[in-house]
N, C-alpha and C. Protein backbone atom coordinates (compact mmCIF):
# COMPACT_ATOMS: atom_id res chain seq x y z
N UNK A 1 106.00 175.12 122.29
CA UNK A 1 105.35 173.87 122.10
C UNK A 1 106.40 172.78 121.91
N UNK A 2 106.29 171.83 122.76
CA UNK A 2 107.05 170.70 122.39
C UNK A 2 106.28 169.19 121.36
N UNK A 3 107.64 169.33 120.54
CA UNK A 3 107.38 167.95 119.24
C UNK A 3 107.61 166.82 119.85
N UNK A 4 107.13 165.90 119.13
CA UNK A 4 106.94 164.38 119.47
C UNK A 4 108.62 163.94 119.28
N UNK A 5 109.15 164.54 118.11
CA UNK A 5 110.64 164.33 118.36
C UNK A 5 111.60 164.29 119.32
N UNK A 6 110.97 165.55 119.58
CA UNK A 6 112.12 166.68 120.72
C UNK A 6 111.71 166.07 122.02
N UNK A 7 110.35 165.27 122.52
CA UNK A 7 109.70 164.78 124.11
C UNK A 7 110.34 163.27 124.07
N UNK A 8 111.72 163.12 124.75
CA UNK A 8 112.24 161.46 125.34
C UNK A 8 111.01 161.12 125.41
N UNK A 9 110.00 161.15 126.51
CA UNK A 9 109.47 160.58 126.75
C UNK A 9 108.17 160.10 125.99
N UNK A 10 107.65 160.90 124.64
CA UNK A 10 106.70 160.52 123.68
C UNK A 10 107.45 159.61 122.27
N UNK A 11 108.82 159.89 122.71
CA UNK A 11 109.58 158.79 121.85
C UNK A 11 109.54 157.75 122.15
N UNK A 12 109.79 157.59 123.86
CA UNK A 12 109.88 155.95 123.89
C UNK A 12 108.89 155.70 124.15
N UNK A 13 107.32 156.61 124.20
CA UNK A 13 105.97 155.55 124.35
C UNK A 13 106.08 155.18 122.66
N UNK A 14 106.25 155.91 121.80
CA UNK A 14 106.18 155.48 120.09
C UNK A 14 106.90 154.35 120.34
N UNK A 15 108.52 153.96 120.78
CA UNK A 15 108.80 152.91 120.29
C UNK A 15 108.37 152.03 121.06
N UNK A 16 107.79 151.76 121.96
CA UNK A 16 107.10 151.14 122.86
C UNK A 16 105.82 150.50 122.25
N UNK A 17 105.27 151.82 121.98
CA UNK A 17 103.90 150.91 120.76
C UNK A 17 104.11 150.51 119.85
N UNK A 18 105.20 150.83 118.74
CA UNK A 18 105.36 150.43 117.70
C UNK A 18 105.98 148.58 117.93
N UNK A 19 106.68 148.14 118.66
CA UNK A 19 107.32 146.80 119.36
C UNK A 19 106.13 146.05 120.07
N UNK A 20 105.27 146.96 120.47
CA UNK A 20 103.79 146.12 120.85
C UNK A 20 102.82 145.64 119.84
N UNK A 21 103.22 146.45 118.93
CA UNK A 21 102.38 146.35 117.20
C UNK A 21 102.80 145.04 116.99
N UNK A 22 104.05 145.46 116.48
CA UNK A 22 104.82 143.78 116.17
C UNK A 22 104.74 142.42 116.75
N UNK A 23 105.17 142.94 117.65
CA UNK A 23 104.51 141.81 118.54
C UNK A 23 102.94 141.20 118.50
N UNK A 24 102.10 142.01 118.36
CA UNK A 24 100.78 141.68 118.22
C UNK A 24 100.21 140.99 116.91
N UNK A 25 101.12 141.76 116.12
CA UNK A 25 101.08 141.03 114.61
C UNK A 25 101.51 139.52 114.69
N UNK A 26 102.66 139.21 115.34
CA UNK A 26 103.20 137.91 114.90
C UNK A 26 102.06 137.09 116.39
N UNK A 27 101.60 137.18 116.93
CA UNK A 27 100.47 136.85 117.94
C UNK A 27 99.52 136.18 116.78
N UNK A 28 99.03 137.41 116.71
CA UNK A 28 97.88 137.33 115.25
C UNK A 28 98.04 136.53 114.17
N UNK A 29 99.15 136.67 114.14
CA UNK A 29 99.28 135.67 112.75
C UNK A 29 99.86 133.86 113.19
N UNK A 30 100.20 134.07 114.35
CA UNK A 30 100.05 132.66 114.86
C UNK A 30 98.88 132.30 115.05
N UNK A 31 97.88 132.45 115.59
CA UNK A 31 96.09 132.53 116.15
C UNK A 31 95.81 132.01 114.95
N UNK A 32 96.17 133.01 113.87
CA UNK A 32 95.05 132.85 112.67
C UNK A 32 95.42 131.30 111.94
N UNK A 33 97.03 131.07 111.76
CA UNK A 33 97.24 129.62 110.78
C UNK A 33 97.31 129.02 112.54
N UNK A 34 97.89 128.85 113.52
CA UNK A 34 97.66 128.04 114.45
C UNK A 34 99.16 127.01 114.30
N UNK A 35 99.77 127.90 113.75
CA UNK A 35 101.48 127.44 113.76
C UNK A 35 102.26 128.61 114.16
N UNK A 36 103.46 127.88 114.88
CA UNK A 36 103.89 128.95 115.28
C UNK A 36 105.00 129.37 114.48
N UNK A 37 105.24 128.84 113.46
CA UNK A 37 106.15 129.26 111.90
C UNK A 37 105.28 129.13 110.84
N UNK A 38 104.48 130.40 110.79
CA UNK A 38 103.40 130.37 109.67
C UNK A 38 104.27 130.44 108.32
N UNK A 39 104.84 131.20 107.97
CA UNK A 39 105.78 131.08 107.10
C UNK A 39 107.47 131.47 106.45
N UNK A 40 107.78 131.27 105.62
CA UNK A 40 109.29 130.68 105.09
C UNK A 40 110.13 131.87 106.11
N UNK A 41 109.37 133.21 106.64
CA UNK A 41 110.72 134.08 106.66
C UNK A 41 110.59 134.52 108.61
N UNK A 42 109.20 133.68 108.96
CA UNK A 42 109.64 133.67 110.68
C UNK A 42 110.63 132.62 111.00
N UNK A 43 110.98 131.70 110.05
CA UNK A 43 112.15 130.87 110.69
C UNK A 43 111.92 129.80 109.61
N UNK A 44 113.17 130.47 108.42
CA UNK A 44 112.92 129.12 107.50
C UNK A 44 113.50 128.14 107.46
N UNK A 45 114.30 127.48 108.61
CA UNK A 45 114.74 126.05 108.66
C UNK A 45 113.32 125.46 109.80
N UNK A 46 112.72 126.05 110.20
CA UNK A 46 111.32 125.50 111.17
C UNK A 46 110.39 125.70 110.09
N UNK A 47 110.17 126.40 109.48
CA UNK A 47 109.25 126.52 108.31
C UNK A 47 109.56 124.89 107.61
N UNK A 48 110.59 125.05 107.11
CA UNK A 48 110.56 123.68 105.75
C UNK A 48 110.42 122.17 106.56
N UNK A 49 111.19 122.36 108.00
CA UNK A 49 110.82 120.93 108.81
C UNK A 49 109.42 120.41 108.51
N UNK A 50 108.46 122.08 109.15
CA UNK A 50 107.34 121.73 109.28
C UNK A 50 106.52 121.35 107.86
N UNK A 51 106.80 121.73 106.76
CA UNK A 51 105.90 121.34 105.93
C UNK A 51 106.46 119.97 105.24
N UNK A 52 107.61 119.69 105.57
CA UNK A 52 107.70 118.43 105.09
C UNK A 52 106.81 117.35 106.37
N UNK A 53 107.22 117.68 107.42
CA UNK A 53 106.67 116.76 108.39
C UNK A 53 104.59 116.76 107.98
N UNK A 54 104.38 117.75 107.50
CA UNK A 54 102.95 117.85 107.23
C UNK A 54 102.88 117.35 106.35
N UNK A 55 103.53 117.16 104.99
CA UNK A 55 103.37 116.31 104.28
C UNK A 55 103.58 115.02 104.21
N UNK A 56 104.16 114.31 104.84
CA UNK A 56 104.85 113.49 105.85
C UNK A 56 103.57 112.97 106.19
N UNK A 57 102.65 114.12 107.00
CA UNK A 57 101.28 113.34 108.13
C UNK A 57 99.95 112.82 106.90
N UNK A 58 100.12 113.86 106.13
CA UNK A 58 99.04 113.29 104.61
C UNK A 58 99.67 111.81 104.06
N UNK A 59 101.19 111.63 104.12
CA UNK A 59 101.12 110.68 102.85
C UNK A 59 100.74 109.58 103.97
N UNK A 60 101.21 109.32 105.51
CA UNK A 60 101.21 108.56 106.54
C UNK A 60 99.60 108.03 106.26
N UNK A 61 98.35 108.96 106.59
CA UNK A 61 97.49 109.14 106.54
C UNK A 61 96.63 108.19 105.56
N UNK A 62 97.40 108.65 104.38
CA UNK A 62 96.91 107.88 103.22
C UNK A 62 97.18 106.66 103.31
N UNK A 63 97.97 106.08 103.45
CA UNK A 63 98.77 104.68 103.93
C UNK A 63 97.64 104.04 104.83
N UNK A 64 97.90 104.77 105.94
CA UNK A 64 96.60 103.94 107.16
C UNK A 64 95.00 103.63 106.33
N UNK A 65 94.77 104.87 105.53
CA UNK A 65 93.81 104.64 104.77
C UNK A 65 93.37 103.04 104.26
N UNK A 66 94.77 103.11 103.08
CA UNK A 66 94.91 101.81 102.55
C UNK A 66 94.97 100.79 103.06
N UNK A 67 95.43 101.15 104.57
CA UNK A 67 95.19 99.54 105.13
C UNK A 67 94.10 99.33 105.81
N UNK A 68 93.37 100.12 106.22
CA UNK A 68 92.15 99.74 106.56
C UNK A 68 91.60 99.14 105.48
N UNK A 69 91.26 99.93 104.23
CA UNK A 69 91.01 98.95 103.50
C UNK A 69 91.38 97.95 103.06
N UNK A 70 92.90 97.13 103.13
CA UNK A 70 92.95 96.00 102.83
C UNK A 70 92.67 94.96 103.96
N UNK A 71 92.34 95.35 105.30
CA UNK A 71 91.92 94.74 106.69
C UNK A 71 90.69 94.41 106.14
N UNK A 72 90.01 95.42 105.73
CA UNK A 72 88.68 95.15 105.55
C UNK A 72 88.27 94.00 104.30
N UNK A 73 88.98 93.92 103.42
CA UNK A 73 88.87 92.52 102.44
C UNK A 73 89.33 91.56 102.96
N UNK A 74 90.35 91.35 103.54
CA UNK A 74 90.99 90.20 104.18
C UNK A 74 89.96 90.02 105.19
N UNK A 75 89.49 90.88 106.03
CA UNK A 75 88.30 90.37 106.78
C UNK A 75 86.98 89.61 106.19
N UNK A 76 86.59 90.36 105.22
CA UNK A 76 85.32 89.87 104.18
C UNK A 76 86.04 88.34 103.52
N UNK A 77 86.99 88.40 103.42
CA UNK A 77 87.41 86.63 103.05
C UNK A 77 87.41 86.15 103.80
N UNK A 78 88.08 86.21 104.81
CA UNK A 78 88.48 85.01 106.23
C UNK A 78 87.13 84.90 107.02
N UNK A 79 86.39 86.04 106.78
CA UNK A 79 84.79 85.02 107.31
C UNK A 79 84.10 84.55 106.34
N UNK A 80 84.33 84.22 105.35
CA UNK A 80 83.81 83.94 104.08
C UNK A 80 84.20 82.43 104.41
N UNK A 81 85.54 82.42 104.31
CA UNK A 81 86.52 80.90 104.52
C UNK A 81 86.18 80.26 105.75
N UNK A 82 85.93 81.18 107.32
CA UNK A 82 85.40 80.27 107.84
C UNK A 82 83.97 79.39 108.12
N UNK A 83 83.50 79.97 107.28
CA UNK A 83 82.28 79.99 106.97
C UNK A 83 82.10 78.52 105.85
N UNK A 84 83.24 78.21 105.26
CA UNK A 84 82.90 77.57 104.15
C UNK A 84 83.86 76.25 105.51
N UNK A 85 84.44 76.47 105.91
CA UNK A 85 85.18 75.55 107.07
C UNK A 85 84.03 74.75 107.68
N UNK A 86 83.65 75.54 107.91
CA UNK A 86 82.50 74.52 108.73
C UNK A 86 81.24 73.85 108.08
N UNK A 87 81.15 74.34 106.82
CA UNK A 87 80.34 73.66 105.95
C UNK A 87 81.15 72.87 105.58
N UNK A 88 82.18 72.41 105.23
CA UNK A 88 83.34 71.16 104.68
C UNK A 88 83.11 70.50 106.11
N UNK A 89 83.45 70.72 107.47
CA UNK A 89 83.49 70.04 108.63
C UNK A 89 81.72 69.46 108.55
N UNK A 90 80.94 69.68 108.17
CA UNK A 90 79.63 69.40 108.03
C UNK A 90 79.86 68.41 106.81
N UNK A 91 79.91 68.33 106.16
CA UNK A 91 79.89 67.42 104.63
C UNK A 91 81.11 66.14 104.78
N UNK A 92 81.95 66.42 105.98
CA UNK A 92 82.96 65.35 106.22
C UNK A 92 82.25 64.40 106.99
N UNK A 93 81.40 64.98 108.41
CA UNK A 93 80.62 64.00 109.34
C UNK A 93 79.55 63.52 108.38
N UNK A 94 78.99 63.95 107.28
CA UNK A 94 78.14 63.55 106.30
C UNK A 94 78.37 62.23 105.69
N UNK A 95 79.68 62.35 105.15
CA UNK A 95 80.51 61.36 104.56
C UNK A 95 80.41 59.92 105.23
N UNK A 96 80.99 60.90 106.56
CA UNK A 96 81.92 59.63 107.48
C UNK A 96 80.32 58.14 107.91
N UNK A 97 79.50 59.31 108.33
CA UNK A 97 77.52 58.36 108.70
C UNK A 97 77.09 57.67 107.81
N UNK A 98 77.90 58.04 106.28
CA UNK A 98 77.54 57.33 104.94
C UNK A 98 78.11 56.00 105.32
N UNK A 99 79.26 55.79 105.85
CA UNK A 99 80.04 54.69 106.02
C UNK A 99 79.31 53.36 105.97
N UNK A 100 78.78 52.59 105.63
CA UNK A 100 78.15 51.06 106.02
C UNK A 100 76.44 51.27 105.95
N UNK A 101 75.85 52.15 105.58
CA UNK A 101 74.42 52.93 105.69
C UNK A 101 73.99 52.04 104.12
N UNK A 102 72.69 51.90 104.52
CA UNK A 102 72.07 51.72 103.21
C UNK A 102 71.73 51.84 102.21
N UNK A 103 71.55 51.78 100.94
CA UNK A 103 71.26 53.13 99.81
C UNK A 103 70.55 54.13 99.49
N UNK A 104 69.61 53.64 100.19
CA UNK A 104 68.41 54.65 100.67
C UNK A 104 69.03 55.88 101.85
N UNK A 105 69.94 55.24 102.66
CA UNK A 105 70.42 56.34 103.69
C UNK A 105 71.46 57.28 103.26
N UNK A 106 72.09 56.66 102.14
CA UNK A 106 73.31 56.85 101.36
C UNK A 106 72.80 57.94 100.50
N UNK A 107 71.88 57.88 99.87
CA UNK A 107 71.21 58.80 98.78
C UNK A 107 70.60 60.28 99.39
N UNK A 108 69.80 60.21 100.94
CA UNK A 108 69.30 60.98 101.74
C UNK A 108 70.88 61.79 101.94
N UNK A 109 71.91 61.08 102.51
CA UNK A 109 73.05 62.16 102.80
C UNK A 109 73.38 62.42 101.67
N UNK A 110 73.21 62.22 100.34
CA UNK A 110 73.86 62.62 99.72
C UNK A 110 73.28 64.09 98.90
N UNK A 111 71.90 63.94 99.13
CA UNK A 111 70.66 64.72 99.21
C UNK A 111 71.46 65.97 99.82
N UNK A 112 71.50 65.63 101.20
CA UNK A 112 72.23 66.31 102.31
C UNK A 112 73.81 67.31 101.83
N UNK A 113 74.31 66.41 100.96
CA UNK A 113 75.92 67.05 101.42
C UNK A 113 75.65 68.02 99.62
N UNK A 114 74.43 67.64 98.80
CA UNK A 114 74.45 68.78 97.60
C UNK A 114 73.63 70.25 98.48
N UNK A 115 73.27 69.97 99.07
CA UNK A 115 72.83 70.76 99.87
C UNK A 115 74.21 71.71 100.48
N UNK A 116 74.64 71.60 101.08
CA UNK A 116 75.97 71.87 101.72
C UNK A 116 76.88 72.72 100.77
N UNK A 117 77.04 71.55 99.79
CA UNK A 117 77.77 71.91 98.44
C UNK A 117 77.36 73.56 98.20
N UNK A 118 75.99 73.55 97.70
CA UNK A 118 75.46 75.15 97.26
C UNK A 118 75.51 76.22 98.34
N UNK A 119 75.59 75.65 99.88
CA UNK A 119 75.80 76.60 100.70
C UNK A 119 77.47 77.18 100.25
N UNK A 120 78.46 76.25 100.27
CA UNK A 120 79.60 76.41 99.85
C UNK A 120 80.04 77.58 98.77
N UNK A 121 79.08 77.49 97.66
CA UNK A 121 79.37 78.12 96.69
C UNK A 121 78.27 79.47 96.69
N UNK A 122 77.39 79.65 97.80
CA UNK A 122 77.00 80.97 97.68
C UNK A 122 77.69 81.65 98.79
N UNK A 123 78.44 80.94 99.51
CA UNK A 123 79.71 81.47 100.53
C UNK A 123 80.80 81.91 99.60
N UNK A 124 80.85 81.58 98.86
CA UNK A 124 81.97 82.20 98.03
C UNK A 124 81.48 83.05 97.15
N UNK A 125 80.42 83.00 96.89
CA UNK A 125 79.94 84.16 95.85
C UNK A 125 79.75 85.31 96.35
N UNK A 126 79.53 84.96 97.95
CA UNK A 126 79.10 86.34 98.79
C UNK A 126 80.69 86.93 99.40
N UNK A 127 81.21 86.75 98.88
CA UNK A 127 82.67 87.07 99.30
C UNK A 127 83.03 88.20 98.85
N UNK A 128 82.37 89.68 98.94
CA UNK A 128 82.22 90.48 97.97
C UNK A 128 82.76 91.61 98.64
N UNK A 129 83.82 92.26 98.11
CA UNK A 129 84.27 93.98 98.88
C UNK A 129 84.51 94.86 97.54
N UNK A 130 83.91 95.67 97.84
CA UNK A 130 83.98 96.94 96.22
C UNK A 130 83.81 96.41 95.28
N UNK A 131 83.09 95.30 94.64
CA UNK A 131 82.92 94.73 93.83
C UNK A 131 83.71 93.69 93.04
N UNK A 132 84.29 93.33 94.57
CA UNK A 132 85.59 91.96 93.66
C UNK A 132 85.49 91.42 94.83
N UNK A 133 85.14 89.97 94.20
CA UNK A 133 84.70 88.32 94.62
C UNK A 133 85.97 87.85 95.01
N UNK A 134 86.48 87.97 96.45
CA UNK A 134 87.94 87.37 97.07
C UNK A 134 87.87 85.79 96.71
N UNK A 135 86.90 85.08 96.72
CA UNK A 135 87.09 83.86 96.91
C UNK A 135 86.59 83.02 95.66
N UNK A 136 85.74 83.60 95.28
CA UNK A 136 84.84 82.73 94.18
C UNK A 136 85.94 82.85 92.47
N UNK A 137 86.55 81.44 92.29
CA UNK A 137 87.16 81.98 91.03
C UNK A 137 86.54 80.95 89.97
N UNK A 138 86.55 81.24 88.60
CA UNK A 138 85.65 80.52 87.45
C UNK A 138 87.24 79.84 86.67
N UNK A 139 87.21 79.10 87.23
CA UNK A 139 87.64 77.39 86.78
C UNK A 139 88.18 77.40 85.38
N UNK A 140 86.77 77.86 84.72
CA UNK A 140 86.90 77.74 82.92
C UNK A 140 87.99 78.96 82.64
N UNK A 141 87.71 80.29 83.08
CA UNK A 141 88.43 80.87 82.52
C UNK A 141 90.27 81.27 82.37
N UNK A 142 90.73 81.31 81.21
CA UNK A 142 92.14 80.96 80.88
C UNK A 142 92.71 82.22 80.17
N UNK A 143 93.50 83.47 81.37
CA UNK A 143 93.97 84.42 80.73
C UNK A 143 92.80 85.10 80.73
N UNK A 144 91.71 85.52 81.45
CA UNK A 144 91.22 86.23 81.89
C UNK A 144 89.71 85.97 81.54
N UNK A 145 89.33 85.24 80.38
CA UNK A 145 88.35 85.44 79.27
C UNK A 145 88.18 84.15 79.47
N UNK A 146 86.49 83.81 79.80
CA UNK A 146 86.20 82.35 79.79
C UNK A 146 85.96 81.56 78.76
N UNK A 147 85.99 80.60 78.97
CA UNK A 147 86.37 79.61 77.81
C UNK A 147 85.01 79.57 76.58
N UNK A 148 83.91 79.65 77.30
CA UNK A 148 82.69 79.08 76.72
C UNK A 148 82.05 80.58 76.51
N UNK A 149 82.55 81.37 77.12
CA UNK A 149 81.76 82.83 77.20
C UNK A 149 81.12 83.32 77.68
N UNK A 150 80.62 82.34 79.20
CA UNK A 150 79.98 82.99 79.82
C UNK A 150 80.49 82.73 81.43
N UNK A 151 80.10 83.54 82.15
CA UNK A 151 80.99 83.25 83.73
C UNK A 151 79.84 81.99 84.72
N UNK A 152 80.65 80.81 84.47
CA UNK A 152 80.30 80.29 85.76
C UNK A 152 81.04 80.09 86.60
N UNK A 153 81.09 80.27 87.92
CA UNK A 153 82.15 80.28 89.11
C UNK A 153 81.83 78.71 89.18
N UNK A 154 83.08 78.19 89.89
CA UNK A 154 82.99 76.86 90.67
C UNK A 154 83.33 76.61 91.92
């Protein structure tokens, strides 16, 4: 009877499968994390690149985060502001028709431009992202705490 030892040829199918094993393993274990230096000891100068560069893509990530959100307030103001632009461009031609007008016509625009005025100031009140008013600030208050104690914006 011949042993698996003693048969060349059942030796080199063993080492043959055993190198196909391996191989199949490090297959497998690429598939499964979906890197091809899953970890520190298939190649640990490609290993540490990669997890710094991955950490690298989180902090990047976070960043873009933050600026979307600050796009997004600066947006919620600057249509806030232009918004209040054209109500000032409205209250200027108001002004200007006042010019030489009668008092009676004088009083009607003026009717007119308090009108305007409150559009103004609920344009700024509506100036609102996560719960902080970009535009609307209270006048009275000095060092954070209003004067009289209670918040009126102006």
């Amino acid at each position: 009877m011949a042993s698996i030892n003693t048969n060349r040829s059942a030796m080199t199918a063993l080492q043959t499968l055993f190198a196909t094993n391996k191989a199949l393993e490090t297959v497998q274990s690429r598939i499964s994390t979906g890197f091809r230096v899953g970890e520190a000891k298939d190649n640990a100068a490609y290993w540490s690149i990669a997890t710094t560069m991955r950490s690298d893509n989180k902090v990047l990530s976070t960043v873009q985060d933050t600026l979307g959100l600050g796009a997004s307030r600066i947006d919620t103001a600057y249509t806030s502001m232009e918004s209040a632009i054209g109500l000032v461009d409205e209250i200027k031609q108001k002004v200007l028709a006042a010019i030489g007008m009668s008092e009676d016509n004088k009083q009607r625009i003026q009717s007119e431009i308090g009108a305007f005025q409150d559009q103004l100031r609920f344009s700024a009140m509506s100036a609102t992202f996560s719960g902080v008013n970009w535009l609307s600030v209270n006048s009275l208050e000095a060092n954070g705490h209003a004067a009289d104690g209670e918040h009126n914006p102006v």
